[in-house]
N, C-alpha and C. Protein backbone atom coordinates (compact mmCIF):
# COMPACT_ATOMS: atom_id res chain seq x y z
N UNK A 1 134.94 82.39 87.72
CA UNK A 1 134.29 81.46 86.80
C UNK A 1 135.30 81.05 85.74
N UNK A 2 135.37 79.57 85.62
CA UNK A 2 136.70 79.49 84.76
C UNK A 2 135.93 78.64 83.35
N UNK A 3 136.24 78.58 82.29
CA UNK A 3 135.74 77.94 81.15
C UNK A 3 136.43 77.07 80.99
N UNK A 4 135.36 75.50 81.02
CA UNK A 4 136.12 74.56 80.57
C UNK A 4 135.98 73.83 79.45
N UNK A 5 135.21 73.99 78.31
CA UNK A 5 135.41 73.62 77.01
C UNK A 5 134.58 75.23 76.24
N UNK A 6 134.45 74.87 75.11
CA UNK A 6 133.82 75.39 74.08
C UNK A 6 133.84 75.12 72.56
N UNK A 7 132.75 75.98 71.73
CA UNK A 7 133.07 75.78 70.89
C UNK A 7 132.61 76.57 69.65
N UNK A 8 133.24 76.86 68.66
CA UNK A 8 133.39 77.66 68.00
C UNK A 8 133.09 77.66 66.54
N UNK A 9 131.92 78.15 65.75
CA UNK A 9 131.97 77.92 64.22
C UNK A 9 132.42 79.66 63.23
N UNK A 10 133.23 79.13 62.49
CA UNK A 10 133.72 80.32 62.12
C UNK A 10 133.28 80.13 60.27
N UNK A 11 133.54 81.61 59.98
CA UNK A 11 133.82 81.00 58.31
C UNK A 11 134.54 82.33 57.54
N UNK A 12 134.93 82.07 56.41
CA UNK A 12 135.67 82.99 55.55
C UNK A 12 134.67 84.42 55.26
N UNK A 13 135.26 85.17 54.32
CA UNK A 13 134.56 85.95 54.35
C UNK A 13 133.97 85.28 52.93
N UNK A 14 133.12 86.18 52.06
CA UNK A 14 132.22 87.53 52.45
C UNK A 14 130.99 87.01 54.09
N UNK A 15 130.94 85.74 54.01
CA UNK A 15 129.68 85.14 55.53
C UNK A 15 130.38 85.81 56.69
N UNK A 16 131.91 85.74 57.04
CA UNK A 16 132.63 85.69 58.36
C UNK A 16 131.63 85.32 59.66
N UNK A 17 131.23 84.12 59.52
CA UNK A 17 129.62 83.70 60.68
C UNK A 17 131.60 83.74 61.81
N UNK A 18 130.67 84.01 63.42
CA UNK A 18 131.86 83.95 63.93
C UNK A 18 130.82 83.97 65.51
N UNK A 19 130.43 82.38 65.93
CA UNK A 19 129.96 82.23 66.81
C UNK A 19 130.60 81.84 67.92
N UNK A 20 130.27 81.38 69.33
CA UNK A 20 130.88 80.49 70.01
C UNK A 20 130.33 80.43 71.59
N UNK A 21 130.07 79.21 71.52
CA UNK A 21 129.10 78.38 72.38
C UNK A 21 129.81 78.18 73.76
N UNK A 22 130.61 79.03 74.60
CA UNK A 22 131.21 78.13 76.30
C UNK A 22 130.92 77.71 77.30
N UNK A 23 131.19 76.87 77.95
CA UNK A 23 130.69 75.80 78.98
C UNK A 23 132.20 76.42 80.61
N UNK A 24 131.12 76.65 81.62
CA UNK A 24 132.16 76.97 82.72
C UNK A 24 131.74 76.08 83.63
N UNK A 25 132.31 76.55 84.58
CA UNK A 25 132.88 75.68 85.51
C UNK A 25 131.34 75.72 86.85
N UNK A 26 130.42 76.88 86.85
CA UNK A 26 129.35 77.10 87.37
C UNK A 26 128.25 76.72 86.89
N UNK A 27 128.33 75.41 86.12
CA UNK A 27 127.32 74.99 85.02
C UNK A 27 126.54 76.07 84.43
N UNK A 28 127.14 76.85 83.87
CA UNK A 28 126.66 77.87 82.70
C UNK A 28 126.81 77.23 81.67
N UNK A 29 126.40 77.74 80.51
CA UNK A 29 126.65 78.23 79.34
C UNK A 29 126.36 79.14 78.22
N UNK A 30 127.47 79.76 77.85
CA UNK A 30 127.23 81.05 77.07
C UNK A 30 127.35 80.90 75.29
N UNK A 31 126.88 81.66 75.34
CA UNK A 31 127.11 81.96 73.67
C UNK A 31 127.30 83.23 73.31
N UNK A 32 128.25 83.66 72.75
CA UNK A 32 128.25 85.15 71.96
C UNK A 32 128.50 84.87 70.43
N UNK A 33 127.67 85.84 69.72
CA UNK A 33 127.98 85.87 68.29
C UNK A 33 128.15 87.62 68.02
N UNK A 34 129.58 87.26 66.91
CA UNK A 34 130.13 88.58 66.57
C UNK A 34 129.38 88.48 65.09
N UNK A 35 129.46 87.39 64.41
CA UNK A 35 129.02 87.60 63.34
C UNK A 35 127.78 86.16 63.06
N UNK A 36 126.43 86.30 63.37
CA UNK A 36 125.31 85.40 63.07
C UNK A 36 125.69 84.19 61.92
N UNK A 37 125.53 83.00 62.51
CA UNK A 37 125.33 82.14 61.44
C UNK A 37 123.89 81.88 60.73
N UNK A 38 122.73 82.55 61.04
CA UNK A 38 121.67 82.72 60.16
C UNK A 38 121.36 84.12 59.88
N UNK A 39 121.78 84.81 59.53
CA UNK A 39 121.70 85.92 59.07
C UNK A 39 120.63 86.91 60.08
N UNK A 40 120.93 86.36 61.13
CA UNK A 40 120.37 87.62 62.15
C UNK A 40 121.33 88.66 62.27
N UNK A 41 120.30 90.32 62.74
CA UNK A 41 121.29 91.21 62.53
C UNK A 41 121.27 91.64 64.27
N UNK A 42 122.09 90.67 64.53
CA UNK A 42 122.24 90.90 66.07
C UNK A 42 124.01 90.73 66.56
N UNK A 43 124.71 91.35 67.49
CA UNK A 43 125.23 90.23 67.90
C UNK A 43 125.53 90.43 70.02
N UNK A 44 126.22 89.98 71.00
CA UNK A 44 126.20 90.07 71.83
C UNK A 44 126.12 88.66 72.47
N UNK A 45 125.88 88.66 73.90
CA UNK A 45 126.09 87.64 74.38
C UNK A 45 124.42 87.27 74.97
N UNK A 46 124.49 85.77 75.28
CA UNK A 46 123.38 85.05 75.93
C UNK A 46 123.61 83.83 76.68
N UNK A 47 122.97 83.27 77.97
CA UNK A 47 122.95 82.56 78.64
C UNK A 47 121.98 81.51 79.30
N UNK A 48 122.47 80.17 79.37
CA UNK A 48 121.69 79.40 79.98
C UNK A 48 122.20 78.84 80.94
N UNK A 49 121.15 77.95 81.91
CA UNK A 49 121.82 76.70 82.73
C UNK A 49 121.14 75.32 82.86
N UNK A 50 121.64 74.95 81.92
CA UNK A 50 121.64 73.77 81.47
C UNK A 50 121.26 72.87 82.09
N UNK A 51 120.53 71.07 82.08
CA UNK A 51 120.76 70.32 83.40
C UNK A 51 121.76 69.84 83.32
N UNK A 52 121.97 69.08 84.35
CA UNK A 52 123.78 68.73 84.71
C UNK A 52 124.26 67.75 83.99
N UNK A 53 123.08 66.90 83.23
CA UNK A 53 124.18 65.80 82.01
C UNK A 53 124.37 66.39 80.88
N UNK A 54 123.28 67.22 80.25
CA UNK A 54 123.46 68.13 79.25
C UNK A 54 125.09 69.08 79.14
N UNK A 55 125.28 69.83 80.69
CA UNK A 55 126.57 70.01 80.84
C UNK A 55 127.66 69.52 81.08
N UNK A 56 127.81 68.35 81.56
CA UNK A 56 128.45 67.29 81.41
C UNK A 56 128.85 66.47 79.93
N UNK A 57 127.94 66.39 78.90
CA UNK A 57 127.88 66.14 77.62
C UNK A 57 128.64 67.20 77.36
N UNK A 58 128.52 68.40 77.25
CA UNK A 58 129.11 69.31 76.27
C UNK A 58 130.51 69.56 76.88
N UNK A 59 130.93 69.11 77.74
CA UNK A 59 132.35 69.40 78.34
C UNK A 59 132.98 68.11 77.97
N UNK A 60 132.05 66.63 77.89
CA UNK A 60 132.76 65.72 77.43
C UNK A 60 133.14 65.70 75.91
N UNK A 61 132.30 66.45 75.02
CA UNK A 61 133.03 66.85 73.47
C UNK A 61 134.00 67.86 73.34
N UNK A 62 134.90 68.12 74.31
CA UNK A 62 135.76 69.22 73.83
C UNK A 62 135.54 70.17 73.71
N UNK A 63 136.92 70.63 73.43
CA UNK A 63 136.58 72.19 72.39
C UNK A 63 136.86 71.57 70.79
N UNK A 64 136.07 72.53 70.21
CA UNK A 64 135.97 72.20 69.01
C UNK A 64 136.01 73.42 67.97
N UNK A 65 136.26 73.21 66.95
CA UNK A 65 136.65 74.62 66.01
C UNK A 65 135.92 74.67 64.61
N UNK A 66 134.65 74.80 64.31
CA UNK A 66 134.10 74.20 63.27
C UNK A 66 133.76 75.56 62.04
N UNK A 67 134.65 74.92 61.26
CA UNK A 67 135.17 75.72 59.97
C UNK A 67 133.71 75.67 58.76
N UNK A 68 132.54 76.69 58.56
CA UNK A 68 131.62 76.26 57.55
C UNK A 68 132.16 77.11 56.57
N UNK A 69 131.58 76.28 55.39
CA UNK A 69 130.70 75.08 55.21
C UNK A 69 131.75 74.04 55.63
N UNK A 70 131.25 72.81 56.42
CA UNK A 70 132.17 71.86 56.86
C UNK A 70 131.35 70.71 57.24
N UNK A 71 131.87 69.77 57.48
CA UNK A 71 131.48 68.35 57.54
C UNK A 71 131.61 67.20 58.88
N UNK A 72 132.32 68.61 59.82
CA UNK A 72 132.55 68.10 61.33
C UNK A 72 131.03 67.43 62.02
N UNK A 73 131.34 66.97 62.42
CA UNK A 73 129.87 66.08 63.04
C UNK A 73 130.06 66.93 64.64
N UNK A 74 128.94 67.69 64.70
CA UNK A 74 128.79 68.53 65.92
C UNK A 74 127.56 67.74 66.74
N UNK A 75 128.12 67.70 68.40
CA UNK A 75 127.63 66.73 69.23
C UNK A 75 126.08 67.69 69.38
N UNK A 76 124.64 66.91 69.09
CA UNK A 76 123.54 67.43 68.98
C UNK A 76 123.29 68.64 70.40
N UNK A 77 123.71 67.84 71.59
CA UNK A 77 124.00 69.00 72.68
C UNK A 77 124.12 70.14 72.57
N UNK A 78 125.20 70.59 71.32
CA UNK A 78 125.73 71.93 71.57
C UNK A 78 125.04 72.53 70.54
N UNK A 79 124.29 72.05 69.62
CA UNK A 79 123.08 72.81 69.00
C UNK A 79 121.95 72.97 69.69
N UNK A 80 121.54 72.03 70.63
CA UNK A 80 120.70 72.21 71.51
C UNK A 80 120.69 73.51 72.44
N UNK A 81 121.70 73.18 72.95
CA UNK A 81 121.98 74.31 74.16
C UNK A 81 122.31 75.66 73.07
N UNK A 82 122.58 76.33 71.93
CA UNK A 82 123.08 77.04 71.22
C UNK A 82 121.43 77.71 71.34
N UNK A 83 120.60 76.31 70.63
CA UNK A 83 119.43 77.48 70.65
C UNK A 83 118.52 78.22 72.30
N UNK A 84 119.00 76.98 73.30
CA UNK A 84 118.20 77.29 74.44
C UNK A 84 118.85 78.70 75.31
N UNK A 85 120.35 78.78 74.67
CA UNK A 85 120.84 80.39 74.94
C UNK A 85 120.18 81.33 74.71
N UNK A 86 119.83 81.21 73.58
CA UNK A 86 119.06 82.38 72.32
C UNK A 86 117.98 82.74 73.07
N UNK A 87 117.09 82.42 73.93
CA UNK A 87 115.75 82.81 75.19
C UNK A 87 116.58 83.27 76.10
N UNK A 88 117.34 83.20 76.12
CA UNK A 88 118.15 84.40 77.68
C UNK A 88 119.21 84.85 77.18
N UNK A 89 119.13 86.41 76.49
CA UNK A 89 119.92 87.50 76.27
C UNK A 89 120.00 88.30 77.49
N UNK A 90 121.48 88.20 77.41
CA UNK A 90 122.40 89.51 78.32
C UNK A 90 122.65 90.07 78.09
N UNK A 91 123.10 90.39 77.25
CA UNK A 91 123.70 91.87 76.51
C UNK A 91 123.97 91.80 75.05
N UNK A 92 122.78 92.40 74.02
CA UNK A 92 122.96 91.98 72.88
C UNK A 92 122.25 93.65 72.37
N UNK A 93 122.51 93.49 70.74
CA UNK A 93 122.54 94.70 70.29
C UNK A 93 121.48 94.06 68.62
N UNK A 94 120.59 94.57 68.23
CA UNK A 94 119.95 94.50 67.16
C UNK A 94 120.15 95.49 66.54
N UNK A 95 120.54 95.17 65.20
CA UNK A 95 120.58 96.66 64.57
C UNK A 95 119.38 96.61 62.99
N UNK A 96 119.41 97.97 62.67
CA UNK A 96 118.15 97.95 61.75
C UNK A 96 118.72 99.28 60.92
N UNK A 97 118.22 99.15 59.88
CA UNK A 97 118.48 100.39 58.49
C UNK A 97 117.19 100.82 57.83
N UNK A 98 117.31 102.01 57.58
CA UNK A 98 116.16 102.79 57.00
C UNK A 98 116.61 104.06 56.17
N UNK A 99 115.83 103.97 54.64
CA UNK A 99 116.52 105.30 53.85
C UNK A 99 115.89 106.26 54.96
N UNK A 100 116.64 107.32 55.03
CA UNK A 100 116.66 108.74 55.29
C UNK A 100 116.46 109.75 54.74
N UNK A 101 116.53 110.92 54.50
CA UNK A 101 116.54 111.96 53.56
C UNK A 101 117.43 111.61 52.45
N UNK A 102 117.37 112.46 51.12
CA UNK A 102 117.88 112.09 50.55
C UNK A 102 119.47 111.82 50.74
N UNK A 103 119.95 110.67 49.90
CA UNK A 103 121.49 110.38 50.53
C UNK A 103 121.58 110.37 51.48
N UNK A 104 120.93 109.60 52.18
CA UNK A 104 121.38 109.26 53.32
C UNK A 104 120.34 108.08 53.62
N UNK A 105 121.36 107.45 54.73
CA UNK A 105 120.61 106.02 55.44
C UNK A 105 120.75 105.89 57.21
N UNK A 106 119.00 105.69 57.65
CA UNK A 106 119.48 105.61 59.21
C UNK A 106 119.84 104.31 59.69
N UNK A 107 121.23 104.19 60.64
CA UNK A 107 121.40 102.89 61.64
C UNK A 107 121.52 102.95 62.52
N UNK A 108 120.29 102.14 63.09
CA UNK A 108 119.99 102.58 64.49
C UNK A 108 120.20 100.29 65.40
N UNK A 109 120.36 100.94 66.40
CA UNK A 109 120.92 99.91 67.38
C UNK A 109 119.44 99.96 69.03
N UNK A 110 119.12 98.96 69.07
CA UNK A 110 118.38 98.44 70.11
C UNK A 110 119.42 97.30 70.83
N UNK A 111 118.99 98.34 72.13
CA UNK A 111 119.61 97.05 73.15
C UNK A 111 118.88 95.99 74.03
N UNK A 112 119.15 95.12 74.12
CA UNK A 112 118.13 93.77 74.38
C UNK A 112 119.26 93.22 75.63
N UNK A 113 118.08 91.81 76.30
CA UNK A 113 118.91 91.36 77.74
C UNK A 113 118.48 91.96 78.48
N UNK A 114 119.58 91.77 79.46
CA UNK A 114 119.30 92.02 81.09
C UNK A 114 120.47 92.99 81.82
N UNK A 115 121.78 93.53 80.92
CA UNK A 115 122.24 94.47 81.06
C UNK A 115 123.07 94.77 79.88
N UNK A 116 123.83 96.47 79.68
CA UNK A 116 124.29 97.08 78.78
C UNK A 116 125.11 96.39 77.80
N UNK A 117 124.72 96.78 76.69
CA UNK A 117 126.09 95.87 75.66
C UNK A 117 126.81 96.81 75.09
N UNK A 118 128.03 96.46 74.84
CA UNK A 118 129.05 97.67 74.37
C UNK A 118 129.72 97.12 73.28
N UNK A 119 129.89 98.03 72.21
CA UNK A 119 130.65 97.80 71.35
C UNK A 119 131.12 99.14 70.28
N UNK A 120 132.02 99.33 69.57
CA UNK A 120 132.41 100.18 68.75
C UNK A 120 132.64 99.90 67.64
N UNK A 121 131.61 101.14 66.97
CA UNK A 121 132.06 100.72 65.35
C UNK A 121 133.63 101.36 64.68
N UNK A 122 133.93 100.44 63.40
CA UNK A 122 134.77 101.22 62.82
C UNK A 122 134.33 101.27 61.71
N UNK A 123 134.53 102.94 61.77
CA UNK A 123 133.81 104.17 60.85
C UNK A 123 134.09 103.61 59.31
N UNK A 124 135.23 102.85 58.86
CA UNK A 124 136.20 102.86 57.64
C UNK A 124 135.23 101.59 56.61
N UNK A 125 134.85 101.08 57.58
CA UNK A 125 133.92 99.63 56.60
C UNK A 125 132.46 99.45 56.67
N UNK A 126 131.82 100.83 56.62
CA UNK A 126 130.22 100.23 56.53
C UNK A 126 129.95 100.69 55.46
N UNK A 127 128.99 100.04 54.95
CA UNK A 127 128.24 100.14 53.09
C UNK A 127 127.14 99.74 53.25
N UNK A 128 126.61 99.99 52.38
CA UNK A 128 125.26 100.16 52.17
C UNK A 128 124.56 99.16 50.88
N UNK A 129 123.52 98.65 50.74
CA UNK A 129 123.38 97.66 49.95
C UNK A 129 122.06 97.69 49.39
N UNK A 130 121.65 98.21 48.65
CA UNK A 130 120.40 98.31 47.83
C UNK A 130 119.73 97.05 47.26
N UNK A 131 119.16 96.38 47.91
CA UNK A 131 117.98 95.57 47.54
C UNK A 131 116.63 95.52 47.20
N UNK A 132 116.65 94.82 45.59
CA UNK A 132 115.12 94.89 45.25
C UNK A 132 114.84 93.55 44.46
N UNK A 133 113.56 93.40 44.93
CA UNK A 133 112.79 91.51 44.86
C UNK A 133 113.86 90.38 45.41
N UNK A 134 114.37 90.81 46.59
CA UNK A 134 115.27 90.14 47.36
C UNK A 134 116.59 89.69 46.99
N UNK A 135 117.02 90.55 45.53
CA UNK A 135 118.83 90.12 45.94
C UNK A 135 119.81 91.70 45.56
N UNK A 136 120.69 92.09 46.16
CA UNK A 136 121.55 93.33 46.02
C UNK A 136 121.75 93.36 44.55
N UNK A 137 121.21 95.22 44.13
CA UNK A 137 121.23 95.30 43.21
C UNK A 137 122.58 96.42 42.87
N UNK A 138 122.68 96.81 44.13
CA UNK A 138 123.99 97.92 44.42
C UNK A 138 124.44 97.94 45.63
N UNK A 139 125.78 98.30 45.68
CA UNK A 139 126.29 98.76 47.26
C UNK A 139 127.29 99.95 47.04
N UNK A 140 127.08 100.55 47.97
CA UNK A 140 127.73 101.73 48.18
C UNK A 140 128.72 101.56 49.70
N UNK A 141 129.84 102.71 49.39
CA UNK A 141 130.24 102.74 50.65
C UNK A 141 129.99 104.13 51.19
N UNK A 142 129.77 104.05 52.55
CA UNK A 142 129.43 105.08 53.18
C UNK A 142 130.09 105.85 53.39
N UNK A 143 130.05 107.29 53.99
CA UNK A 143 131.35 107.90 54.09
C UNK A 143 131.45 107.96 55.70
N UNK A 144 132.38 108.09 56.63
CA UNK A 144 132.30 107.58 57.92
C UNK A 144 131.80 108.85 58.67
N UNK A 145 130.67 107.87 59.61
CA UNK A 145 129.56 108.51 60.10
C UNK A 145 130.40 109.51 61.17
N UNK A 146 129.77 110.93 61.60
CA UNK A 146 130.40 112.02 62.32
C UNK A 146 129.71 111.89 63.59
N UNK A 147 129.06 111.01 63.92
CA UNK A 147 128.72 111.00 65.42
C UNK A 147 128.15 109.85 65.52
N UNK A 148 128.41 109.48 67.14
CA UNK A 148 127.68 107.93 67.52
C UNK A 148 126.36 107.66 67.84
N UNK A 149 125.86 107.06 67.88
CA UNK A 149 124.49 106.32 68.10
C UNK A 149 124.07 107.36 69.35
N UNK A 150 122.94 107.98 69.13
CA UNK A 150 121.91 109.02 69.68
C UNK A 150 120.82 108.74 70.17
N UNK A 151 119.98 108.46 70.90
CA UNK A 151 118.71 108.53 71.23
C UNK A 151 117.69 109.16 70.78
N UNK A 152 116.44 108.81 71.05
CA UNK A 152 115.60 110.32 70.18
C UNK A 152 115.71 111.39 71.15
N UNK A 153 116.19 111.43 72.42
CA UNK A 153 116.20 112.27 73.22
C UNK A 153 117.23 113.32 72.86
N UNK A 154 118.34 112.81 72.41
CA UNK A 154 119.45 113.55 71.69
C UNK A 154 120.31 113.06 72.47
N UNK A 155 120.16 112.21 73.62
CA UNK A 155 121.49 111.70 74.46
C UNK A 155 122.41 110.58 73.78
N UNK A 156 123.74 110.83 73.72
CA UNK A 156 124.66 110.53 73.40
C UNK A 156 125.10 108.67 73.74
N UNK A 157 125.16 107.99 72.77
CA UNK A 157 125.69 106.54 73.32
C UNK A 157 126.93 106.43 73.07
N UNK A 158 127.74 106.72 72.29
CA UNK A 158 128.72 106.83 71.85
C UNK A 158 128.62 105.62 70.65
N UNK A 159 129.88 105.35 70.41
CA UNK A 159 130.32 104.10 68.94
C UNK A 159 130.89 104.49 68.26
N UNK A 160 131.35 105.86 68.37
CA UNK A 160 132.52 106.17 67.67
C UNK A 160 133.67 106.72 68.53
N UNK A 161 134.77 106.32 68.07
CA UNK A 161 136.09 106.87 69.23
C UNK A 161 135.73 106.77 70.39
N UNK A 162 134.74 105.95 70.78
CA UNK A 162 134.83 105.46 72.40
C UNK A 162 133.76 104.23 72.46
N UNK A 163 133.54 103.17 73.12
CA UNK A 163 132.51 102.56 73.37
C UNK A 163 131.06 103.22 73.18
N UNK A 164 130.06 102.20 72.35
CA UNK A 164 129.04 102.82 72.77
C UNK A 164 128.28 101.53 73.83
N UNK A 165 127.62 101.86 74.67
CA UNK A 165 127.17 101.30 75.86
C UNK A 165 125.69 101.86 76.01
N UNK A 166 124.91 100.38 75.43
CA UNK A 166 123.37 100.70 75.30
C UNK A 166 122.58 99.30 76.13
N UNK A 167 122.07 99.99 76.36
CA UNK A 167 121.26 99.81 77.78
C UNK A 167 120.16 98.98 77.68
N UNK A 168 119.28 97.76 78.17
CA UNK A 168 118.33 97.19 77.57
C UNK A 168 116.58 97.86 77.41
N UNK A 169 116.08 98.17 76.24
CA UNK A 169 114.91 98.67 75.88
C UNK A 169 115.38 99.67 75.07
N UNK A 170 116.98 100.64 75.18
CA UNK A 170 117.27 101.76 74.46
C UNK A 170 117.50 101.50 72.79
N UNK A 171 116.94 102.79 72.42
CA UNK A 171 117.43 102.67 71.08
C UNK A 171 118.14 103.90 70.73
N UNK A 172 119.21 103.84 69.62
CA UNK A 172 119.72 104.49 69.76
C UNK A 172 120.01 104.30 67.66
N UNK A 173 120.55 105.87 67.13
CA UNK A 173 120.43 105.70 65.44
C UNK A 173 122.01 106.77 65.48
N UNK A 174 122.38 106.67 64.22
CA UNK A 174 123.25 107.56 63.77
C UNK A 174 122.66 107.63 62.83
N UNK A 175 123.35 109.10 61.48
CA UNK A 175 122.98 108.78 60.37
C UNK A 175 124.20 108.57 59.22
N UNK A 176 123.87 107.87 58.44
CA UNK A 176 124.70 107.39 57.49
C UNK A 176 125.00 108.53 55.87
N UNK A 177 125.49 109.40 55.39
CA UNK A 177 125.96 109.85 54.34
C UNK A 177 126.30 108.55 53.66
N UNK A 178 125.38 108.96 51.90
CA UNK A 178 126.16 107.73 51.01
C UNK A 178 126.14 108.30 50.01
N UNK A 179 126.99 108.93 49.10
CA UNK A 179 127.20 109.42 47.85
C UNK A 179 126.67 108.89 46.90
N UNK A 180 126.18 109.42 46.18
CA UNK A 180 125.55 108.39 44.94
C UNK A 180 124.37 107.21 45.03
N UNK A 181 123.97 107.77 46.55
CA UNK A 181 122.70 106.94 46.82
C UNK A 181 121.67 107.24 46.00
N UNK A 182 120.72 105.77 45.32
CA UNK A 182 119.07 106.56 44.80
C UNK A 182 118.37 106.25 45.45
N UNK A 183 117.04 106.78 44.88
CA UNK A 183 116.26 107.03 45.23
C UNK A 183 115.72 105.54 45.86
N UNK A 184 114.46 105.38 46.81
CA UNK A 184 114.25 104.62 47.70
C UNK A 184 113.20 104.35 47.09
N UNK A 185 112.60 103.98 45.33
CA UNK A 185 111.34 103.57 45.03
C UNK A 185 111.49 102.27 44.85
N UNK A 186 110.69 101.72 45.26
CA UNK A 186 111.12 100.05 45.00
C UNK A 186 112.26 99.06 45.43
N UNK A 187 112.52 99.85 46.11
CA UNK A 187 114.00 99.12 46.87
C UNK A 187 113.82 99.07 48.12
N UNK A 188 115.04 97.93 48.92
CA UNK A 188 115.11 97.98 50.09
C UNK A 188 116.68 98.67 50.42
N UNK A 189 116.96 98.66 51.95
CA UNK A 189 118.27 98.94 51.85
C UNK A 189 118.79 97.89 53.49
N UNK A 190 120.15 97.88 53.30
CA UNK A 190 120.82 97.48 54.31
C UNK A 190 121.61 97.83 54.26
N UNK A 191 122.41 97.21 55.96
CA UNK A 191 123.53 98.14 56.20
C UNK A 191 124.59 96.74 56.65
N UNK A 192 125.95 96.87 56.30
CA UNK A 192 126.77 96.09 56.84
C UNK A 192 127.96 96.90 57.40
N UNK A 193 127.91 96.44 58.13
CA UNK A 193 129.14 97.11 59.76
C UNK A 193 129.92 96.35 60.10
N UNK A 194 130.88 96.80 60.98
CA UNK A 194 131.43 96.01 61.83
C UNK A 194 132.45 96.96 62.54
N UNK A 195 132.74 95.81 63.77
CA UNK A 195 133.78 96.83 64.87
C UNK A 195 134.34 95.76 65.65
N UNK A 196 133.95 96.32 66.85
CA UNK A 196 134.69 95.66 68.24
C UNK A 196 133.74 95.32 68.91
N UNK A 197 133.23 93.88 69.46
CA UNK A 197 132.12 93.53 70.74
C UNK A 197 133.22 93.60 72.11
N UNK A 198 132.99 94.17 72.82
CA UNK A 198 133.64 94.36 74.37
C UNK A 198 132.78 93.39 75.16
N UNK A 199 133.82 92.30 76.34
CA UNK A 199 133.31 91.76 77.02
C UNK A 199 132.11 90.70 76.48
N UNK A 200 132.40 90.11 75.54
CA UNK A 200 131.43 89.20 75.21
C UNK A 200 131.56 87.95 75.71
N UNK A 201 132.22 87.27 76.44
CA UNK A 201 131.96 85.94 77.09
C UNK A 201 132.65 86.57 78.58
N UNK A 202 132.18 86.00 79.69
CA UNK A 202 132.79 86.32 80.88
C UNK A 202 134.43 86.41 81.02
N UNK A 203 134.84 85.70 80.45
CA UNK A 203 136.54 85.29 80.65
C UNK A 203 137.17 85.76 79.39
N UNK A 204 136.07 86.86 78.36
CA UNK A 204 136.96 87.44 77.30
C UNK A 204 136.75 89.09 77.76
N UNK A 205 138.29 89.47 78.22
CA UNK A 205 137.71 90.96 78.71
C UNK A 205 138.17 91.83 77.19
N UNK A 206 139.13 91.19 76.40
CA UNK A 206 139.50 92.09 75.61
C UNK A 206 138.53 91.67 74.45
N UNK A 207 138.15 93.61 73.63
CA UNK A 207 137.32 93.52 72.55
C UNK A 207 137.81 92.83 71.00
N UNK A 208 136.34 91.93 70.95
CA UNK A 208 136.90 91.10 69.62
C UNK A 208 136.29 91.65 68.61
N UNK A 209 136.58 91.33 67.25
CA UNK A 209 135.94 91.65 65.87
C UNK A 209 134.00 91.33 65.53
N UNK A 210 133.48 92.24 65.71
CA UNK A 210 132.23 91.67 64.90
C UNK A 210 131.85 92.05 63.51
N UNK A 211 130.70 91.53 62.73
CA UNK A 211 130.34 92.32 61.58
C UNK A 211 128.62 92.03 61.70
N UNK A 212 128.17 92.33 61.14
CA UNK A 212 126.75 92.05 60.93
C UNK A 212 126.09 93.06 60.11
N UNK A 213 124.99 92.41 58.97
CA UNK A 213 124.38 93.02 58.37
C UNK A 213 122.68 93.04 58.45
N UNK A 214 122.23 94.18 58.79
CA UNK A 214 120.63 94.40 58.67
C UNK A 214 119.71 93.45 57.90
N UNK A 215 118.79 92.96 58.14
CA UNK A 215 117.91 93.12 57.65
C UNK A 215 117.20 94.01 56.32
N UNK A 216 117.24 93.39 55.28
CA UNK A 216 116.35 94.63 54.05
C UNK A 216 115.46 95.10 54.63
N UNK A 217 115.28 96.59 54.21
CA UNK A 217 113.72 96.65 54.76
C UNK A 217 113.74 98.50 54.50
């Protein structure tokens, strides 16, 4: 399967949105997002198949590289097809945060689609973000978590020092140490991560950068 256009919206940090929409040669088209441009706390890959002028349209706009906030005029097609991906997940990962015992916060990962999604965190950049009446009132950094994403069964997914590889319906939590965490009255919390997505478009075998942050709650 060979890719013949795509296209890509990226942005700086603190957003780093880091999507991208490809068009192959088997009238597919994919989308993987490492980092959500609406603040979903997902990322992984998804697929459609398009009808054949629709794919034809989006191979006749190029590839394209769209820098937000920006002013590029994006061909309506590839927002189209962007959202008609989003109903057929292949391998995608939801993640979610919850205080824990004291000092501490759980992040736990659901896998969604139609087969395993893999990715690894790195331990060195997740924090924690205390929200109350909807805007961060603190963040903390975590101290790096001592084991990977678990099941309630106690079986092992990994995500740390090796792939973790979660399966669709599984869920899977680590727990988070945060020094100087308070108390959980009136607040929400989230979690922001990031690592490596493995295998996220067919023709990308090597792992790229994601980040994504939870949901308050």
């Amino acid at each position: 399967m060979q890719r013949l256009t795509s296209v890509r919206w990226v942005s700086a940090p603190p957003t780093s949105v880091d999507e991208e929409l490809a068009t192959y040669d088997d009238g597919s088209v994919w989308l993987v997002i490492r980092s959500s441009r609406d603040g979903r706390s997902v990322i992984g890959t998804w697929s459609t198949t398009p009808a054949p002028e629709q794919h034809a349209a989006l191979v006749a706009a190029g590839d394209l590289l769209v820098q937000l906030p920006g002013a590029l005029e994006i061909p309506a097609v590839a927002e189209d097809l962007r959202l008609a991906a989003l109903d057929s997940p292949v391998a995608t990962a939801e993640f979610f945060a919850a205080f824990g015992p004291a000092g501490t916060v759980t992040l736990g990962a659901l896998g969604g689609g139609s087969l395993p999604v893999q990715f690894e965190l790195d331990p060195t950049v997740v924090t924690v973000h205390i929200e109350s009446a909807g805007a961060t009132t603190a963040w903390f950094e975590a101290s790096p978590p001592s084991t990977g994403f678990i099941t309630p069964d106690a079986t092992g997914l990994g995500g740390l020092g090796r792939r973790a590889q979660i399966d669709p319906g599984v869920f899977g939590a680590l727990i988070l140490q945060v020094p100087g965490l308070p108390t959980a009255d009136g607040t929400a919390v989230a979690v922001q991560a990031a690592g490596w997505l493995a295998e996220g478009l067919p023709d990308q075998q090597l792992p790229l950068p994601f980040r994504v942050r939870t949901v308050p709650g």
